[in-house]
PDB file of N, CA and C in Angstrom:
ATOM      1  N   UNK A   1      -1.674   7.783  12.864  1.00  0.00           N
ATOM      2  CA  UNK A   1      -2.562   7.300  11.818  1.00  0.00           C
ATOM      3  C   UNK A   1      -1.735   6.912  10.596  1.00  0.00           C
ATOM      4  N   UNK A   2      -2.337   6.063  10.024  1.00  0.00           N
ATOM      5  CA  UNK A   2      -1.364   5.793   8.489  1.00  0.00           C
ATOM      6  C   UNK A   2      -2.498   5.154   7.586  1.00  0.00           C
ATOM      7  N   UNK A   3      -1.776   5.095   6.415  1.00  0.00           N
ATOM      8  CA  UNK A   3      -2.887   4.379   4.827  1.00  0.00           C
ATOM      9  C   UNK A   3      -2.665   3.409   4.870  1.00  0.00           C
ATOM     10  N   UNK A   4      -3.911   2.601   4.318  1.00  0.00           N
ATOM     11  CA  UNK A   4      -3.521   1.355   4.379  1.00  0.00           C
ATOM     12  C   UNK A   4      -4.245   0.774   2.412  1.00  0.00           C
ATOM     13  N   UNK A   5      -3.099  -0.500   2.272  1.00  0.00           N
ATOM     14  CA  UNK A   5      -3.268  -0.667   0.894  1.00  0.00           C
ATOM     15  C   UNK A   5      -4.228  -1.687   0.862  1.00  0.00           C
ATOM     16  N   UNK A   6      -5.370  -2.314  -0.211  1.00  0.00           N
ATOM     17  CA  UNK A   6      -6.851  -2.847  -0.018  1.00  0.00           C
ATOM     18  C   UNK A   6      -7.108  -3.463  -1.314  1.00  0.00           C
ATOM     19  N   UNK A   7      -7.758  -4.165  -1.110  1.00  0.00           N
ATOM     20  CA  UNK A   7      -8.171  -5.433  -1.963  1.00  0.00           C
ATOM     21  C   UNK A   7      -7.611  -4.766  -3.548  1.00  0.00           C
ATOM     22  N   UNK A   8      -7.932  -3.874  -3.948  1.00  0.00           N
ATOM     23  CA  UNK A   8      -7.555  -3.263  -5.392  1.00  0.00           C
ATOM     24  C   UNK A   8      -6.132  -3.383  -5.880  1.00  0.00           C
ATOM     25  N   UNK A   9      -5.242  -3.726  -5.067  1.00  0.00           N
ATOM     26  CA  UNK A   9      -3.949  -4.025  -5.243  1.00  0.00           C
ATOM     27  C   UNK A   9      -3.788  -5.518  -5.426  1.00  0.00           C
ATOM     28  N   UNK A  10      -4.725  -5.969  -5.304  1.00  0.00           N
ATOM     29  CA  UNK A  10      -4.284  -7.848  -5.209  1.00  0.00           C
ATOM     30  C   UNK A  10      -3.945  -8.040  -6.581  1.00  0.00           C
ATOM     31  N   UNK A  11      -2.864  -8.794  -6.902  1.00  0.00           N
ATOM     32  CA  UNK A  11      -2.867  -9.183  -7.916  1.00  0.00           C
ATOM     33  C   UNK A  11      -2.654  -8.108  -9.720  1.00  0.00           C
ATOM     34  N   UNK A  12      -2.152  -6.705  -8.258  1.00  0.00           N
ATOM     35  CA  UNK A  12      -1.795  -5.730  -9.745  1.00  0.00           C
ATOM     36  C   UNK A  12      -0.493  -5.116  -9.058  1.00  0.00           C
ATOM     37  N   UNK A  13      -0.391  -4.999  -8.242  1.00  0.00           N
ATOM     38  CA  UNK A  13       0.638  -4.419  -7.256  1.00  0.00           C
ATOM     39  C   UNK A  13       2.042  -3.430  -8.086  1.00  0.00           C
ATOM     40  N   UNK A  14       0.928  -2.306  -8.900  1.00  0.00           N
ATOM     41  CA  UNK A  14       1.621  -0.757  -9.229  1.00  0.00           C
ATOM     42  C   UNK A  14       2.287  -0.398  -8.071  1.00  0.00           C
ATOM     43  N   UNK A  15       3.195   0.007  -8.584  1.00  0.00           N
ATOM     44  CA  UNK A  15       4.323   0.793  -7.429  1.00  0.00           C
ATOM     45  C   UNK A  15       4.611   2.170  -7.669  1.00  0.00           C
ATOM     46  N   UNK A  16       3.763   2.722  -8.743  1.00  0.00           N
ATOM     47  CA  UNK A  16       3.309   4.346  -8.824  1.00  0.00           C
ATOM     48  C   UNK A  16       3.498   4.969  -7.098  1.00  0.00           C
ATOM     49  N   UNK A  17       2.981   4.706  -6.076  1.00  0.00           N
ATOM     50  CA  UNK A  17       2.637   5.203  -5.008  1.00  0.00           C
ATOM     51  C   UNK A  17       3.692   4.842  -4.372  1.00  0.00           C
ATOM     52  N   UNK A  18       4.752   4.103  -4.579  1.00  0.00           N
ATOM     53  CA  UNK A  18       5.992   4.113  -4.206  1.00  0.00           C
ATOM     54  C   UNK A  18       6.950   4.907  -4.235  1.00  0.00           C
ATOM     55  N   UNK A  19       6.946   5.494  -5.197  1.00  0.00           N
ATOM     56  CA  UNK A  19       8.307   6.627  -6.045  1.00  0.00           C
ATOM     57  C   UNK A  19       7.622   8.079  -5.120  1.00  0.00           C
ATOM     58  N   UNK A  20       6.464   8.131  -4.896  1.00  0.00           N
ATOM     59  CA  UNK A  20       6.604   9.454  -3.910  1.00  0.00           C
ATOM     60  C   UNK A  20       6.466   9.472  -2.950  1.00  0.00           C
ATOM     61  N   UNK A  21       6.718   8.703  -1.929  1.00  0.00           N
ATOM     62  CA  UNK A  21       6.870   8.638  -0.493  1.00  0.00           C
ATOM     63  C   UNK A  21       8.193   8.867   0.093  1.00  0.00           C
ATOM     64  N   UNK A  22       7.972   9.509   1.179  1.00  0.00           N
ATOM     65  CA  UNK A  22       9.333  10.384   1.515  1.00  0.00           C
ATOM     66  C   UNK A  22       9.708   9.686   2.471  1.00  0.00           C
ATOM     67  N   UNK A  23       9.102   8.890   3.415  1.00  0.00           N
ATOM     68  CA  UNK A  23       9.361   7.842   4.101  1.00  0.00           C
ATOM     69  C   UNK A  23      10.058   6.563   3.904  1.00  0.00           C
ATOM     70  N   UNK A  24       9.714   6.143   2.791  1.00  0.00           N
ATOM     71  CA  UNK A  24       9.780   4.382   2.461  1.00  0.00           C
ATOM     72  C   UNK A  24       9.095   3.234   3.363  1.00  0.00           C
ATOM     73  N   UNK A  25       7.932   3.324   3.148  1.00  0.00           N
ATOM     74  CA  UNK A  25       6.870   2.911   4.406  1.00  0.00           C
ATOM     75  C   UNK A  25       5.905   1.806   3.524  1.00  0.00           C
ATOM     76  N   UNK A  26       6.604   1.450   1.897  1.00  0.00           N
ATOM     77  CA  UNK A  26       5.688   0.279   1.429  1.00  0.00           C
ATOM     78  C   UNK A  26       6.952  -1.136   1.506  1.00  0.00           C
ATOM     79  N   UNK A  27       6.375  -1.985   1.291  1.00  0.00           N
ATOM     80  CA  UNK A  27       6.761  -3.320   1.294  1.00  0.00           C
ATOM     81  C   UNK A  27       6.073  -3.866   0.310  1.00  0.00           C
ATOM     82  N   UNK A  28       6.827  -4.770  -0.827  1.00  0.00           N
ATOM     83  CA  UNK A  28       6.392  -5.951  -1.219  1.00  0.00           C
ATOM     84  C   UNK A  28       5.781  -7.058  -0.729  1.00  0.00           C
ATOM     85  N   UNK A  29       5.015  -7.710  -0.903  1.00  0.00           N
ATOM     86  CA  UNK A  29       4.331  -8.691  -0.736  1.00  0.00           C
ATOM     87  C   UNK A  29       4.366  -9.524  -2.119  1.00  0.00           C
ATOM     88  N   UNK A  30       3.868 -10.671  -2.532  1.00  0.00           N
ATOM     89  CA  UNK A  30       3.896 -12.094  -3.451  1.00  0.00           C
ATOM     90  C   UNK A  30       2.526 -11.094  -4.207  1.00  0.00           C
ATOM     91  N   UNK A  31       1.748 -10.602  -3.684  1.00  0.00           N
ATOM     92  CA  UNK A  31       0.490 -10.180  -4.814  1.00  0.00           C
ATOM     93  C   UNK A  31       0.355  -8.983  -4.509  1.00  0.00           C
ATOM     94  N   UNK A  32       0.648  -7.796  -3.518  1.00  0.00           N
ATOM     95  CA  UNK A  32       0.370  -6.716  -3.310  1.00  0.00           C
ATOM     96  C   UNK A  32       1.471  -5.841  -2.436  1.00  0.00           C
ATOM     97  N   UNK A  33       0.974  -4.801  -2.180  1.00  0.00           N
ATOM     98  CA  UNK A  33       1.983  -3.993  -1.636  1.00  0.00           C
ATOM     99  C   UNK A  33       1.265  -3.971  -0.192  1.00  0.00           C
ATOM    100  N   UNK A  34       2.473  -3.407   1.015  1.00  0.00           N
ATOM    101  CA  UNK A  34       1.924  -3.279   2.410  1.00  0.00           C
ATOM    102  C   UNK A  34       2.178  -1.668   2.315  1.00  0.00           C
ATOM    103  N   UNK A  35       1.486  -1.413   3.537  1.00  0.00           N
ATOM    104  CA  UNK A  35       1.779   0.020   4.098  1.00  0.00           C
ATOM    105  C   UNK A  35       2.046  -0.283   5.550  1.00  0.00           C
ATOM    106  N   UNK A  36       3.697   0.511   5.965  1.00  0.00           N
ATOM    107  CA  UNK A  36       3.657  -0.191   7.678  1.00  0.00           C
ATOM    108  C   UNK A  36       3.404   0.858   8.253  1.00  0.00           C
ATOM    109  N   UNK A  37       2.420   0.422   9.594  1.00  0.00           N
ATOM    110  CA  UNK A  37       1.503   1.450   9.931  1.00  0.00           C
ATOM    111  C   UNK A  37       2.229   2.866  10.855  1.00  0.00           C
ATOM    112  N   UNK A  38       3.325   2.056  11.242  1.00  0.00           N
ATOM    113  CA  UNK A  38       4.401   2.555  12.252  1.00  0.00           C
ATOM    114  C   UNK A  38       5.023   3.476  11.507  1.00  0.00           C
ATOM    115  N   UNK A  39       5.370   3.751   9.946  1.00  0.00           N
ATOM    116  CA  UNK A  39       6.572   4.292   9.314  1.00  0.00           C
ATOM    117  C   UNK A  39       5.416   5.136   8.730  1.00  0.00           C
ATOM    118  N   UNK A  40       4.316   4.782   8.596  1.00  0.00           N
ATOM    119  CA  UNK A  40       3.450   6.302   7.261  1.00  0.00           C
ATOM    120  C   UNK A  40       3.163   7.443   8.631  1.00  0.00           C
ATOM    121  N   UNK A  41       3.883   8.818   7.773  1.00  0.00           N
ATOM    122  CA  UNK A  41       3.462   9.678   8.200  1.00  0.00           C
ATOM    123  C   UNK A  41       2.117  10.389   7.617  1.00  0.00           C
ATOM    124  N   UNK A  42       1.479   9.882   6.943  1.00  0.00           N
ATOM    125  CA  UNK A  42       0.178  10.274   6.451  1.00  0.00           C
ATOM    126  C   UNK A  42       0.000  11.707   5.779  1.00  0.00           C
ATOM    127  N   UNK A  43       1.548  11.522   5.010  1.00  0.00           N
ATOM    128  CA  UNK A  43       1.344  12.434   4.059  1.00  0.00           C
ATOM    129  C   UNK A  43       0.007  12.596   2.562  1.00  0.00           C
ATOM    130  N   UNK A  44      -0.056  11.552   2.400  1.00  0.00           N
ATOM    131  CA  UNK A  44      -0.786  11.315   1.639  1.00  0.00           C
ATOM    132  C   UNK A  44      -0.555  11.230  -0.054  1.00  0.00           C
ATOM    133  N   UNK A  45       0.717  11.039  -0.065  1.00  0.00           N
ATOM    134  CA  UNK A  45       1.190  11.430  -1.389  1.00  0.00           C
ATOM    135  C   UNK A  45       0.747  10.311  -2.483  1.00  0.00           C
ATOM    136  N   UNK A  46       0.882   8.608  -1.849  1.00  0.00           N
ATOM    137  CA  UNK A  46       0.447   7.585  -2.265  1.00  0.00           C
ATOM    138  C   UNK A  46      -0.742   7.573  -2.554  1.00  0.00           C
ATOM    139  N   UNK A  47      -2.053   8.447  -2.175  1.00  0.00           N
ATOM    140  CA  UNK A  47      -3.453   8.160  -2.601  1.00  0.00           C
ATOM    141  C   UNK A  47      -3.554   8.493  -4.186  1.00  0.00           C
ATOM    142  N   UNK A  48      -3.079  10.007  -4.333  1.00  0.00           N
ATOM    143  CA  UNK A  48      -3.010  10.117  -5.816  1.00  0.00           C
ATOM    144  C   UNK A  48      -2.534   9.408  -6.930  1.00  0.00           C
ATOM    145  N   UNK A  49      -1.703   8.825  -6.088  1.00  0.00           N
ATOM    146  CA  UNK A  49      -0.823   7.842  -7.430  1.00  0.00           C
ATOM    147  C   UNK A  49      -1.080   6.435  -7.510  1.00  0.00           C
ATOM    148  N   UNK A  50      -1.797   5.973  -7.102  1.00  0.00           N
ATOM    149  CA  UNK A  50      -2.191   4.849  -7.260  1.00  0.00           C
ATOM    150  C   UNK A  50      -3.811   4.936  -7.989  1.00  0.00           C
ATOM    151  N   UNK A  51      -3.384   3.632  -9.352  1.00  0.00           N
ATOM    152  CA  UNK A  51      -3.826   4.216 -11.057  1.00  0.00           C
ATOM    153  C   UNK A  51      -5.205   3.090 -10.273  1.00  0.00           C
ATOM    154  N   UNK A  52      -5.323   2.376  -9.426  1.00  0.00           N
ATOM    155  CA  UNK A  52      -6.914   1.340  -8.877  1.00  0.00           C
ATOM    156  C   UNK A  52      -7.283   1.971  -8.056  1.00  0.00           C
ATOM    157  N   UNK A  53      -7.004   2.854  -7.156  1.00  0.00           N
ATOM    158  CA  UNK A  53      -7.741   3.507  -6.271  1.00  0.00           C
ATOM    159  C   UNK A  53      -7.089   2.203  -5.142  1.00  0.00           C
ATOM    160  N   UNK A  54      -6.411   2.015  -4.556  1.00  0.00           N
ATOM    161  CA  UNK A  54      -6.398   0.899  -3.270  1.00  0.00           C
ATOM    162  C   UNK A  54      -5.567   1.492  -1.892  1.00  0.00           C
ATOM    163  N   UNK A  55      -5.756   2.737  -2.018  1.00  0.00           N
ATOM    164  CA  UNK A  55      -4.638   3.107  -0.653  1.00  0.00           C
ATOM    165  C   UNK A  55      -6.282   3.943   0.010  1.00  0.00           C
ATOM    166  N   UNK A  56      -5.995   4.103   0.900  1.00  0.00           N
ATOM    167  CA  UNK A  56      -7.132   4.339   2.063  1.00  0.00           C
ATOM    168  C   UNK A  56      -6.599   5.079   2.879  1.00  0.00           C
ATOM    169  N   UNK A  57      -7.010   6.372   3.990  1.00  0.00           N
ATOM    170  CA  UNK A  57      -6.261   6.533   5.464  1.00  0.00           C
ATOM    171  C   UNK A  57      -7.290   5.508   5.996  1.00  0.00           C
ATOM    172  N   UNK A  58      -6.209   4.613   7.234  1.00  0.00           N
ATOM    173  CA  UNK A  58      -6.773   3.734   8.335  1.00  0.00           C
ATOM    174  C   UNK A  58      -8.192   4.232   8.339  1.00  0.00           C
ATOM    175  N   UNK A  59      -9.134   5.793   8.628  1.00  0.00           N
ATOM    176  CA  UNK A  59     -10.355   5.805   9.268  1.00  0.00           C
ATOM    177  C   UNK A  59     -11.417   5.654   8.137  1.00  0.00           C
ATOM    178  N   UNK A  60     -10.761   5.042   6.741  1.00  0.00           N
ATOM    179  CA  UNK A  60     -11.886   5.694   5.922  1.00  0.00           C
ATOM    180  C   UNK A  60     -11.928   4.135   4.816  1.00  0.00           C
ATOM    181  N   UNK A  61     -11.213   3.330   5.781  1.00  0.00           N
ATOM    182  CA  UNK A  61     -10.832   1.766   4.327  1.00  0.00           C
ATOM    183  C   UNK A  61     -12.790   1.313   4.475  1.00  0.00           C
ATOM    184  N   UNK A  62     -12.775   1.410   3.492  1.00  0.00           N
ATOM    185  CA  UNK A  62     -14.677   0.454   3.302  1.00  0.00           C
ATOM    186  C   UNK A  62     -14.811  -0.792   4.062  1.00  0.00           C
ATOM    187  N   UNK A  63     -15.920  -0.770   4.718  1.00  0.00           N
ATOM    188  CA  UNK A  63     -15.894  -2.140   5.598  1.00  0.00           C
ATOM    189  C   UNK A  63     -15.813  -3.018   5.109  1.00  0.00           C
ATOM    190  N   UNK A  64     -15.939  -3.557   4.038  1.00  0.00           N
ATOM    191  CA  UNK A  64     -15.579  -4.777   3.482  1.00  0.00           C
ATOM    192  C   UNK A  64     -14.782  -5.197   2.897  1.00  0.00           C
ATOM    193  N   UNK A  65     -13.343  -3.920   3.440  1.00  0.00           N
ATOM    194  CA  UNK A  65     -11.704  -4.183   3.151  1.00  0.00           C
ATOM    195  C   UNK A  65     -11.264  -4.133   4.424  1.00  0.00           C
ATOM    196  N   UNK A  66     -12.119  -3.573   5.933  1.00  0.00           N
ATOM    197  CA  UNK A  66     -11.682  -3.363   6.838  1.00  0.00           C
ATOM    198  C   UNK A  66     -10.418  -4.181   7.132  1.00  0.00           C
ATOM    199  N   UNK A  67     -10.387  -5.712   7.105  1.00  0.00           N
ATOM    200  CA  UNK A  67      -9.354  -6.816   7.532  1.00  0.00           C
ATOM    201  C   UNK A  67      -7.838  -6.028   6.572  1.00  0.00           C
ATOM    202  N   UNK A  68      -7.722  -5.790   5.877  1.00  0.00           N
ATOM    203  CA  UNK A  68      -7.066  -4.822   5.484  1.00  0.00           C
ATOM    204  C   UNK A  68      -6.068  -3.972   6.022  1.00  0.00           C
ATOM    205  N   UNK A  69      -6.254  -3.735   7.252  1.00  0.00           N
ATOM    206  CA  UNK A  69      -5.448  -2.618   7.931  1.00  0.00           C
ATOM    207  C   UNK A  69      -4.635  -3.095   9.082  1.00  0.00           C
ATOM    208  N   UNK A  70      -5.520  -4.666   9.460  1.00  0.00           N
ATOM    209  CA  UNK A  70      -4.501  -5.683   9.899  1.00  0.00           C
ATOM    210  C   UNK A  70      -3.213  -6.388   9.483  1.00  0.00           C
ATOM    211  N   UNK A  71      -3.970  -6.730   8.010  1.00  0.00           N
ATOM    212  CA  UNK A  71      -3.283  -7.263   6.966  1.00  0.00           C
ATOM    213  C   UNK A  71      -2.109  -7.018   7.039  1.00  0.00           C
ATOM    214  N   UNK A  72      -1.667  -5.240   6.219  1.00  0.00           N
ATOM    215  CA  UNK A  72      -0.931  -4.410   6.095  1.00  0.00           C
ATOM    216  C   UNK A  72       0.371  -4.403   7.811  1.00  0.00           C
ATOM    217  N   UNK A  73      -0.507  -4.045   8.586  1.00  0.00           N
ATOM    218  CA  UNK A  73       0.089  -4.169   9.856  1.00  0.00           C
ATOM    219  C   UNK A  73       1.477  -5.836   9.753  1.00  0.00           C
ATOM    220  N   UNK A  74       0.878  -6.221   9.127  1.00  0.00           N
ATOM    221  CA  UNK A  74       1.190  -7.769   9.957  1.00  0.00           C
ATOM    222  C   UNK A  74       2.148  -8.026   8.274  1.00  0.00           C
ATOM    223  N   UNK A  75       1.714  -8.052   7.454  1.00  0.00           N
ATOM    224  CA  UNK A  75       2.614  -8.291   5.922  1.00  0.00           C
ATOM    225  C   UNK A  75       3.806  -7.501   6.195  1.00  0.00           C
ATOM    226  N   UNK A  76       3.552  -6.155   6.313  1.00  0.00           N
ATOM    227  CA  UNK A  76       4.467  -5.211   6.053  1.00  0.00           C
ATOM    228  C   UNK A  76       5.482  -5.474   7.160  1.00  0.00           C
ATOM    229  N   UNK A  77       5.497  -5.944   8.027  1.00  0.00           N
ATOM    230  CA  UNK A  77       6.636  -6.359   9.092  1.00  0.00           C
ATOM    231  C   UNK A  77       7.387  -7.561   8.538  1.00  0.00           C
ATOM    232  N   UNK A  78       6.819  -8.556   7.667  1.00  0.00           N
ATOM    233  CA  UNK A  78       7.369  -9.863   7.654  1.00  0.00           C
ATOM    234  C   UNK A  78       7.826  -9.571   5.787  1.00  0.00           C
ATOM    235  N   UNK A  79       7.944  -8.497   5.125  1.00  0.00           N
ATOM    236  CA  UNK A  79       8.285  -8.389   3.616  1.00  0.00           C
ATOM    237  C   UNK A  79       8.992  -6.901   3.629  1.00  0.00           C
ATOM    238  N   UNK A  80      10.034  -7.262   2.566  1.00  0.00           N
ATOM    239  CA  UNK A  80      11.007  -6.489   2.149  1.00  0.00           C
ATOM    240  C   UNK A  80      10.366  -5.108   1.868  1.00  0.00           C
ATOM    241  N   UNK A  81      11.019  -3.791   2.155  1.00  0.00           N
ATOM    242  CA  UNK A  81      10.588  -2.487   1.927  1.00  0.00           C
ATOM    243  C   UNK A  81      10.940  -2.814   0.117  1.00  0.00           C
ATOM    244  N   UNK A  82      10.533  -1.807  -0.178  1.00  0.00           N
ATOM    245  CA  UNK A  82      10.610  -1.278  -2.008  1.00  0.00           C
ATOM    246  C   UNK A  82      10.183  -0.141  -1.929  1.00  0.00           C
ATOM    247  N   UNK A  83      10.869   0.591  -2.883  1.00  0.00           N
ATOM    248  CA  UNK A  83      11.093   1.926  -3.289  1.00  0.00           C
ATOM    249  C   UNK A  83      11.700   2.568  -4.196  1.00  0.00           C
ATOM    250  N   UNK A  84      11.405   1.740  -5.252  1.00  0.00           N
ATOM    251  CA  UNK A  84      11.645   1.627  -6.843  1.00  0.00           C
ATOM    252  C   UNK A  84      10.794   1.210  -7.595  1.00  0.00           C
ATOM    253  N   UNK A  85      10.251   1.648  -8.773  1.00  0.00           N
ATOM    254  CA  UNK A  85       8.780   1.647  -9.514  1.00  0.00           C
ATOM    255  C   UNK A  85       9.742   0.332 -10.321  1.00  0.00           C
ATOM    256  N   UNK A  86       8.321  -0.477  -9.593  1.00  0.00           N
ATOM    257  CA  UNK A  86       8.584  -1.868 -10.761  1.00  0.00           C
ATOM    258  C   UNK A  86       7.472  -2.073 -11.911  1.00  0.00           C
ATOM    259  N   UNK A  87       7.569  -3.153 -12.540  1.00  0.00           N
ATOM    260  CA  UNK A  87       6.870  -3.702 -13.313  1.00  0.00           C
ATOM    261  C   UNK A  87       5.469  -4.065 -12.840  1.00  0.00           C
ATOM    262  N   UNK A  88       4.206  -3.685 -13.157  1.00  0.00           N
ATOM    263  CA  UNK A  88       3.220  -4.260 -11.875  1.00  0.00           C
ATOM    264  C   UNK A  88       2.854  -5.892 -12.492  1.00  0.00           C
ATOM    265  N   UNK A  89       2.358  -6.572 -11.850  1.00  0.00           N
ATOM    266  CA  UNK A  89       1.659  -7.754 -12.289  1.00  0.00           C
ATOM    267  C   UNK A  89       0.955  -8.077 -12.809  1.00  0.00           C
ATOM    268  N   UNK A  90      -0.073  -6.867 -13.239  1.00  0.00           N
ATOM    269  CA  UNK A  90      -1.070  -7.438 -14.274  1.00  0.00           C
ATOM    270  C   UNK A  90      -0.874  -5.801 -14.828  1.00  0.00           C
ATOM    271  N   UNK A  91      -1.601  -6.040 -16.067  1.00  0.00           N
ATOM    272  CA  UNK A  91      -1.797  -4.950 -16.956  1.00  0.00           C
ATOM    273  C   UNK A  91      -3.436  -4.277 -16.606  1.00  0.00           C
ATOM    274  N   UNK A  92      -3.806  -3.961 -15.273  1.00  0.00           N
ATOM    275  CA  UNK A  92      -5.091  -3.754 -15.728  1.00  0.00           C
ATOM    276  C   UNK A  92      -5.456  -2.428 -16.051  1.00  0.00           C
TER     277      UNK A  92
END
């Protein structure tokens, strides 16, 4: 099982939930962050720290982020890992 990151990240992409993962299981993306589904051990450390609420476990993403967990699957293979708190993209 693993988390997956959801519409609340578009376009703000905090990396709070980056700096405590013991894995290194996020990726950059152009507007958001991935979670690869293969590398989260479902610690859960990323739910707390993320300041929009956008990390999910796989059984619990809202159906109308469901596409989401594909997303993640499929981004996070084709974009660079990160694991250093950046600057996010928007101030929200």
């Amino acid at each position: 099982m693993a988390h997956v990151v959801t519409q609340p990240c578009v376009g703000c992409r905090y990396t709070d939930c980056v700096v405590v993962c013991p894995v290194e299981c996020f990726y950059e993306g152009e507007k958001m962050l991935y979670i690869h589904p293969e590398e989260c051990i479902d610690c859960e450390a990323c739910v707390a720290e993320c300041p929009v609420e956008a990390i999910f476990h796989e059984d619990n993403v809202p159906d109308e982020w469901k596409e989401y967990t594909e997303m993640n699957a499929e981004m996070a293979s084709k974009s660079k890992v990160i694991t250093e708190k950046k600057k996010p993209l928007a101030d929200s």
